[in-house]
Protein backbone atom coordinates (compact mmCIF):
# COMPACT_ATOMS: atom_id res chain seq x y z
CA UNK A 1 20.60 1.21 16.82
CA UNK A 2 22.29 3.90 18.98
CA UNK A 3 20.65 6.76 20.97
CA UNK A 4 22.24 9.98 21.93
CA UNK A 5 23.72 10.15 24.97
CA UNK A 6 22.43 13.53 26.01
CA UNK A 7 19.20 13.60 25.18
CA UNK A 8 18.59 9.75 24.46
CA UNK A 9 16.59 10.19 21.16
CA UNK A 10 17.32 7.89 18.23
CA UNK A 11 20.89 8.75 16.09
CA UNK A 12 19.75 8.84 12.27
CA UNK A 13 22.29 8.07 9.90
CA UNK A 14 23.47 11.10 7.23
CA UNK A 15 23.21 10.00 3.58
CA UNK A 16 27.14 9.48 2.06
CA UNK A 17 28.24 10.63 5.58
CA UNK A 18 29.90 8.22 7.92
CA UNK A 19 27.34 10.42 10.69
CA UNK A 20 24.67 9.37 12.68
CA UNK A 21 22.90 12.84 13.73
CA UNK A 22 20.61 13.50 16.78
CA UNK A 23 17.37 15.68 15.76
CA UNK A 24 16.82 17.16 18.80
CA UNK A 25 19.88 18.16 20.01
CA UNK A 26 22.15 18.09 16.55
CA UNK A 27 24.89 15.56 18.29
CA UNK A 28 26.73 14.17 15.68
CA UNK A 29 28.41 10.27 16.08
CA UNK A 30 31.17 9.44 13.58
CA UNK A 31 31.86 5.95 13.08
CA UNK A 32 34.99 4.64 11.49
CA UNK A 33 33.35 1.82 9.00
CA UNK A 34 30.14 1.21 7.18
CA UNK A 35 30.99 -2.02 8.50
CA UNK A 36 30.16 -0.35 12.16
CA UNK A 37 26.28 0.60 10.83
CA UNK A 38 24.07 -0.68 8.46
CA UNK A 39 20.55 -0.17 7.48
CA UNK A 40 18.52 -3.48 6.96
CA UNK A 41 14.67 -3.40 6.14
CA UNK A 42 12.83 -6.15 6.82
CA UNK A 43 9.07 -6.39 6.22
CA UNK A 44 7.46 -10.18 7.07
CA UNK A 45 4.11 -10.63 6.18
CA UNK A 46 1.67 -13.12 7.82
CA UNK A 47 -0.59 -15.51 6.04
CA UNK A 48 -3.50 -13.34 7.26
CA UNK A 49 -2.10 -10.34 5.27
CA UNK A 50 -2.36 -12.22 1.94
CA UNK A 51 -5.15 -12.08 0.02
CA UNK A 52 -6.21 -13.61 -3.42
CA UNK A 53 -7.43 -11.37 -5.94
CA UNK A 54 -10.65 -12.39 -7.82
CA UNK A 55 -11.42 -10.85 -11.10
CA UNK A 56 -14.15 -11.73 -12.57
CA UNK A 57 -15.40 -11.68 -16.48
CA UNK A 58 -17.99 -8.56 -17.05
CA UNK A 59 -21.34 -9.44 -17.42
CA UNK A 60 -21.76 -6.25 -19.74
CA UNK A 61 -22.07 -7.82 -23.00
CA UNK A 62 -24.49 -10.83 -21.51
CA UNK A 63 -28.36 -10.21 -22.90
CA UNK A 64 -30.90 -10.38 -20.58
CA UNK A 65 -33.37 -13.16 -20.75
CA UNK A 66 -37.04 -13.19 -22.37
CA UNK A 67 -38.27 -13.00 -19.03
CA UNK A 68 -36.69 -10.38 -17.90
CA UNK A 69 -37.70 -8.48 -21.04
CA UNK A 70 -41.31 -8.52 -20.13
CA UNK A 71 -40.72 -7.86 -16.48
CA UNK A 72 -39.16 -5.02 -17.37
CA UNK A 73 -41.17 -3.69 -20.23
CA UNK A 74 -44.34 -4.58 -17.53
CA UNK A 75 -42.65 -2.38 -15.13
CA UNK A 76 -41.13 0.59 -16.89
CA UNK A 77 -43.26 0.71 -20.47
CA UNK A 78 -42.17 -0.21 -23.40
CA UNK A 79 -39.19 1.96 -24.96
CA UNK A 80 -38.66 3.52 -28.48
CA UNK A 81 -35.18 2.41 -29.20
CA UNK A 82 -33.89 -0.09 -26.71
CA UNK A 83 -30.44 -0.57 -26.03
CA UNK A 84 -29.97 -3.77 -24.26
């Protein structure tokens, strides 16, 4: 990582240019290699950052029981066509 040495912000690096360029102050730093820079991204996740996911079957299609049938007929009235 280099910083320019006028205004000490961050050089970026100028795609297909051998250039790193400061955004303040436009200072360009030419570099002989590609060898000389390189950009490396690293991400590292912890164990805490993991997390299973859980899918679960849909209960959609399941009928309801007797039971619940009457509770529910009790509670709302009896309907004309039900669906369930």
């Amino acid at each position: 990582m280099k910083f320019c040495p006028k205004c000490n912000n961050i050089l970026i690096p100028i795609k297909g240019k051998n250039i790193l360029l400061c955004r303040a102050c436009d200072y360009e730093y030419k570099f002989t290699s590609k060898d000389e820079y390189k950009i490396i991204k690293k991400i590292q996740h912890s164990e805490s950052e993991k997390a299973p996911i859980v899918v679960e079957k849909s209960e959609m299609h399941k009928k309801i029981s007797e039971d619940d049938r009457k509770a529910f007929e009790e509670f709302f009235g009896k309907m004309e066509n039900p669906t369930y």
